[in-house]
N, C-alpha and C. Protein backbone atom coordinates (compact mmCIF):
# COMPACT_ATOMS: atom_id res chain seq x y z
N UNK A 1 45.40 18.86 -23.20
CA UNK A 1 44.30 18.59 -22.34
C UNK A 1 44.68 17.48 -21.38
N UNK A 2 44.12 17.53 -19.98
CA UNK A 2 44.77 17.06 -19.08
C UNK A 2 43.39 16.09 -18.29
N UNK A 3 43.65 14.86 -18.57
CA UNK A 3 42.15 14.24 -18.08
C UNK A 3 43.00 13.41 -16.83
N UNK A 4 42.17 13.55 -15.56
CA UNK A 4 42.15 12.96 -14.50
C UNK A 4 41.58 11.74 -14.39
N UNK A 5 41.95 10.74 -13.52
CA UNK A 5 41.32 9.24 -13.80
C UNK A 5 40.81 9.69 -11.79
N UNK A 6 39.24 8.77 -11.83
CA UNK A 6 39.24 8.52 -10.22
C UNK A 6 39.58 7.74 -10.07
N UNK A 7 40.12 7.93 -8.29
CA UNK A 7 40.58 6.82 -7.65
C UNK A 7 39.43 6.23 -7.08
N UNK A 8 39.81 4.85 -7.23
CA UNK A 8 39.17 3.55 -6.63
C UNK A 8 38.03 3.89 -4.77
N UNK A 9 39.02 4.67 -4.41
CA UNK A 9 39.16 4.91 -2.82
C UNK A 9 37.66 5.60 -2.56
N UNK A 10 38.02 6.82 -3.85
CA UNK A 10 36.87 7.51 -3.95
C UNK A 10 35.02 7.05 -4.34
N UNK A 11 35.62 6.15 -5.23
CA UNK A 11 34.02 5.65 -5.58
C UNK A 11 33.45 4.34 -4.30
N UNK A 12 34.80 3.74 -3.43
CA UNK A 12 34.24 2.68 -2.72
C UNK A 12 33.73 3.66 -1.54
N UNK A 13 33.84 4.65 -1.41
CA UNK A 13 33.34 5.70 -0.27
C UNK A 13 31.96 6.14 -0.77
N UNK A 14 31.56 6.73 -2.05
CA UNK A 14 30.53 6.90 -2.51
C UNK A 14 29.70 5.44 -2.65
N UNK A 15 30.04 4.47 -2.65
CA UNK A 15 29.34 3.37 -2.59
C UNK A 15 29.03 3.22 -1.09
N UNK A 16 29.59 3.16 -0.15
CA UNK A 16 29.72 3.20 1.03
C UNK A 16 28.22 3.73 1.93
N UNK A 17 28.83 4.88 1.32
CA UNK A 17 27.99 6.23 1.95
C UNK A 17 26.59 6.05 1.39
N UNK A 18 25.99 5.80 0.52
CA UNK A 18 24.70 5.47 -0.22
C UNK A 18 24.34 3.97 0.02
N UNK A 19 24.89 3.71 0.27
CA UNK A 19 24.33 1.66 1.00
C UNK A 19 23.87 2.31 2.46
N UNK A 20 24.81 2.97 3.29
CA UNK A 20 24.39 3.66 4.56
C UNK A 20 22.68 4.04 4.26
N UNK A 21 22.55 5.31 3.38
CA UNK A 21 21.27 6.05 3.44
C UNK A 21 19.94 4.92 2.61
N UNK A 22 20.88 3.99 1.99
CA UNK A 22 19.40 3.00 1.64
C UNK A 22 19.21 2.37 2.80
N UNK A 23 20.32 1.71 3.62
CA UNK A 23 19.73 1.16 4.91
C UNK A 23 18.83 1.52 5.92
N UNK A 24 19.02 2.98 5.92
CA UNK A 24 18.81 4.15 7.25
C UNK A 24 17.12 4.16 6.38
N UNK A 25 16.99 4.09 4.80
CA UNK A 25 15.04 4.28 4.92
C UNK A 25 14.67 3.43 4.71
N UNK A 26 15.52 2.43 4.61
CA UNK A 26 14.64 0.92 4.61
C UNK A 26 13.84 0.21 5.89
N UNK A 27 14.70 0.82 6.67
CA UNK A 27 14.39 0.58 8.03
C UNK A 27 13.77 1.59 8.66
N UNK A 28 13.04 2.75 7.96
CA UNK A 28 12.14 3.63 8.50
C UNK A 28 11.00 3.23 8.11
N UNK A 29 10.70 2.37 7.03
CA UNK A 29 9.19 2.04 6.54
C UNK A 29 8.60 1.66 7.25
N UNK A 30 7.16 1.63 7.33
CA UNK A 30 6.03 1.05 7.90
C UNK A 30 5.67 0.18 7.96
N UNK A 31 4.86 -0.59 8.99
CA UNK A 31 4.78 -1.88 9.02
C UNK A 31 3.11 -2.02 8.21
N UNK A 32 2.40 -3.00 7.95
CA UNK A 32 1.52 -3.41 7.73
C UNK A 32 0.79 -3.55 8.81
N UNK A 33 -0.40 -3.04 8.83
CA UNK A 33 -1.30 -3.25 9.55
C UNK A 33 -3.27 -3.49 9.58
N UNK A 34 -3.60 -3.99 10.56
CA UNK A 34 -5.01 -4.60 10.41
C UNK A 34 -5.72 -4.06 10.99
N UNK A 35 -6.82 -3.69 11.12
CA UNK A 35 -7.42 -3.28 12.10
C UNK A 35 -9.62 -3.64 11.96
N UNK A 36 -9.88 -4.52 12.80
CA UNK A 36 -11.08 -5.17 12.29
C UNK A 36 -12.43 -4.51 13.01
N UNK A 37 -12.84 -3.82 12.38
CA UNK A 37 -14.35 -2.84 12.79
C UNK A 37 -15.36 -3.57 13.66
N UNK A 38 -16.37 -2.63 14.11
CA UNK A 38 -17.30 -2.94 15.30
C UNK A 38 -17.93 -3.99 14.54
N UNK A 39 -18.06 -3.83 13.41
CA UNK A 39 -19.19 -5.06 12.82
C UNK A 39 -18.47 -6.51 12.85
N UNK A 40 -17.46 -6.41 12.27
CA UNK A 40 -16.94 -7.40 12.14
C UNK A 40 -16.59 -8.56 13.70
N UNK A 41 -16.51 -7.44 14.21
CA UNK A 41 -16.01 -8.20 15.75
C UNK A 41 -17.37 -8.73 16.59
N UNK A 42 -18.58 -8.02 16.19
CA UNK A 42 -19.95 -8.64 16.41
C UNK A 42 -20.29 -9.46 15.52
N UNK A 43 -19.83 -9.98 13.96
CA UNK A 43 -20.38 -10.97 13.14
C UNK A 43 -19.23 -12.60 13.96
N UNK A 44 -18.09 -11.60 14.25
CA UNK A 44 -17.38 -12.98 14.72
C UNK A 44 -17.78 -13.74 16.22
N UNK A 45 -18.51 -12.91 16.99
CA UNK A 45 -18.95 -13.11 18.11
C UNK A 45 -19.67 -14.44 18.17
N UNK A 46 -20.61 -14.52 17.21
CA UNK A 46 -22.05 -15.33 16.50
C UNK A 46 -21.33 -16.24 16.28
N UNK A 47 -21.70 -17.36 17.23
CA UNK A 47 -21.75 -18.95 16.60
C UNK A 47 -22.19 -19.29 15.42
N UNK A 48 -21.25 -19.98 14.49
CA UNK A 48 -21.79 -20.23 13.66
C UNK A 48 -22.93 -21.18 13.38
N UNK A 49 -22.59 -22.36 14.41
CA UNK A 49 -23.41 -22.89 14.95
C UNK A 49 -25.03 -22.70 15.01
N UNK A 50 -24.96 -21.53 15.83
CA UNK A 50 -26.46 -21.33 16.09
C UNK A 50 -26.95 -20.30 14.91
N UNK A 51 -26.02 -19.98 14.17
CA UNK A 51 -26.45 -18.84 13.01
C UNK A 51 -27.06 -19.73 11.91
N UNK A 52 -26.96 -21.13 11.89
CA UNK A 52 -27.18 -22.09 10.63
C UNK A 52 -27.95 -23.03 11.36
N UNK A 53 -28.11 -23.07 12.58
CA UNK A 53 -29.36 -23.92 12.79
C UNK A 53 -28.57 -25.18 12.95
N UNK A 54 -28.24 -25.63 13.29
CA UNK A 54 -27.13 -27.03 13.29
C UNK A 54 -27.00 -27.53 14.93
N UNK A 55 -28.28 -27.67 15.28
CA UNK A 55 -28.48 -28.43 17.11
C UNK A 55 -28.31 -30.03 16.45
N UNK A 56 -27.38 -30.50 17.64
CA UNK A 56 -27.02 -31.41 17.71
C UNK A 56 -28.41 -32.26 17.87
N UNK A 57 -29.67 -32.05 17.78
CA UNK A 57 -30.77 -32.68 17.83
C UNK A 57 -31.10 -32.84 16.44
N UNK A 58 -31.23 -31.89 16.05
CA UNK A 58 -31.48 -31.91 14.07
C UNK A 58 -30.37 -32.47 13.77
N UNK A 59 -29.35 -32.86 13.90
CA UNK A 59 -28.25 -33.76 13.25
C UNK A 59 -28.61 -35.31 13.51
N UNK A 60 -28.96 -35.45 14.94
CA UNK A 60 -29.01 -36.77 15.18
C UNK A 60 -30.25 -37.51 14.60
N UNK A 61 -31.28 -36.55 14.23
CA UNK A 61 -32.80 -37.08 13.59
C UNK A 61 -32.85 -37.36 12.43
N UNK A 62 -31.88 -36.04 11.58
CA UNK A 62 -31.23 -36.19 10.63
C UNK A 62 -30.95 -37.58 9.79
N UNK A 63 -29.93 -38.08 10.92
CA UNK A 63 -28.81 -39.27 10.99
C UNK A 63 -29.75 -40.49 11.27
N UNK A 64 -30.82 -40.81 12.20
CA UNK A 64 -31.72 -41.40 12.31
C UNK A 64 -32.70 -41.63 11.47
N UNK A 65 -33.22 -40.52 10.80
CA UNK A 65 -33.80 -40.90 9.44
C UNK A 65 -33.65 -41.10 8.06
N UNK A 66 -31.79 -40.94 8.09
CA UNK A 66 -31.24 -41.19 6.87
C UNK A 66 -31.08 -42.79 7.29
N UNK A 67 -30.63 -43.57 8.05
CA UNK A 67 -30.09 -44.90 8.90
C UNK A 67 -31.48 -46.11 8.31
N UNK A 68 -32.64 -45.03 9.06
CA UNK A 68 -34.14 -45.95 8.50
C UNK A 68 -34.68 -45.71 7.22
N UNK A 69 -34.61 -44.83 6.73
CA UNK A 69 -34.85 -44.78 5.14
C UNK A 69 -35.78 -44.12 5.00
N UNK A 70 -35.91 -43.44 5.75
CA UNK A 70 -37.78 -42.24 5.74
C UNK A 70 -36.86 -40.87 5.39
N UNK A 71 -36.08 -40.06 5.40
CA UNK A 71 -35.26 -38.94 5.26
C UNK A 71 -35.41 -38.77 3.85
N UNK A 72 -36.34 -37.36 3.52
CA UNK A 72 -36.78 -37.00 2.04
C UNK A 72 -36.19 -35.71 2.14
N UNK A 73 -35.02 -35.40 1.38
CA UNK A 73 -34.50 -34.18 1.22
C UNK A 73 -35.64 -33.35 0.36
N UNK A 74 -35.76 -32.13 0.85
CA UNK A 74 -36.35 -30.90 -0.13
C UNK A 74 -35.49 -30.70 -1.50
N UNK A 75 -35.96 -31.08 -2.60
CA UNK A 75 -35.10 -31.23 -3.87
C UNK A 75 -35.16 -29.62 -4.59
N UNK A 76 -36.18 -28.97 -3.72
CA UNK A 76 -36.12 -27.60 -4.92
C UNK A 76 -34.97 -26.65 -3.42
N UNK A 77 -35.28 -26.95 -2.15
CA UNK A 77 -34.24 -26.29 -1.40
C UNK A 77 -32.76 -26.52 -1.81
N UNK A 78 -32.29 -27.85 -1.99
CA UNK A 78 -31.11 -28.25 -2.50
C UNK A 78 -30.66 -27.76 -3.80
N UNK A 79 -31.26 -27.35 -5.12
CA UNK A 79 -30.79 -27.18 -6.01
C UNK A 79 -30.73 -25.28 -6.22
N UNK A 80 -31.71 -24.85 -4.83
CA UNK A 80 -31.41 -23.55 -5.15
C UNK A 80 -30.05 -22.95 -4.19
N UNK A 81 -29.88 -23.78 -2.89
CA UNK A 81 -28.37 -23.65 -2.60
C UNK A 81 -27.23 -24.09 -3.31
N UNK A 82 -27.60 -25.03 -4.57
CA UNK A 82 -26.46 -25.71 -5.47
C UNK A 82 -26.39 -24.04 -6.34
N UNK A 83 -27.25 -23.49 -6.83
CA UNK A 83 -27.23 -22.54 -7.93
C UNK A 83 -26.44 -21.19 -6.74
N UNK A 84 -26.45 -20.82 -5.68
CA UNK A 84 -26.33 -20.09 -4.83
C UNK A 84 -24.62 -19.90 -4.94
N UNK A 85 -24.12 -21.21 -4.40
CA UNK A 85 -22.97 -21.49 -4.63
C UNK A 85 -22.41 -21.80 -5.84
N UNK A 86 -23.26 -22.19 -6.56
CA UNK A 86 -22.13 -21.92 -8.19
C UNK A 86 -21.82 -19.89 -8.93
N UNK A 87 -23.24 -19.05 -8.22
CA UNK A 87 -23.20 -18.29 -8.44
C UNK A 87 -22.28 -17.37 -7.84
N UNK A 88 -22.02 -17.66 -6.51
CA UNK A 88 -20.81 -17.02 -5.65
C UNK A 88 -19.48 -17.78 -6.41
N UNK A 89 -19.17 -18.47 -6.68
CA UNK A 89 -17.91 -19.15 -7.13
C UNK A 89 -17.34 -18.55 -9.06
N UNK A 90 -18.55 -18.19 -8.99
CA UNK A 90 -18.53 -17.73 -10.56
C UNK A 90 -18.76 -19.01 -11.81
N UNK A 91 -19.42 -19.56 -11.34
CA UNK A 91 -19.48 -21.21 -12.53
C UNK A 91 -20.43 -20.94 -13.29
């Protein structure tokens, strides 16, 4: 029985040739892409600003009646935006 050995020559060609065809579909893949809907591009439009009520007049009265000591926060408004946000956060 007569066993043949390969040559070297041969397998660095088959290595060769298959690094080629991984390159050739690596570089056919697709890119990632985004694409942001009618809604979204009208929610981003909206100041946030004016969506939360935040005039630089209610800040400064705000700031003026925290300064003099008359500024009485709503304690049941505050603790139901505290529960709001612990509930979105998962706490």
């Amino acid at each position: 029985m007569r066993i043949n050995g390969v040559q070297p020559s041969k397998i660095v060609n088959l290595y060769n040739g298959n690094k080629k065809a991984i390159e050739n579909s690596s570089s056919k893949s697709s890119k990632d892409s985004i694409e942001i809907s009618s809604l979204g591009k009208s929610l981003s439009s909206i100041s946030t600003e004016d969506s939360f009520g935040n005039s630089n007049e209610k800040i400064e009265r705000i700031k003026k009646e925290i300064s003099q000591g008359t500024y009485k926060a709503d304690s049941k408004l505050t603790a139901s935006k505290m529960i709001d946000i612990m509930k979105k956060r998962g706490i």
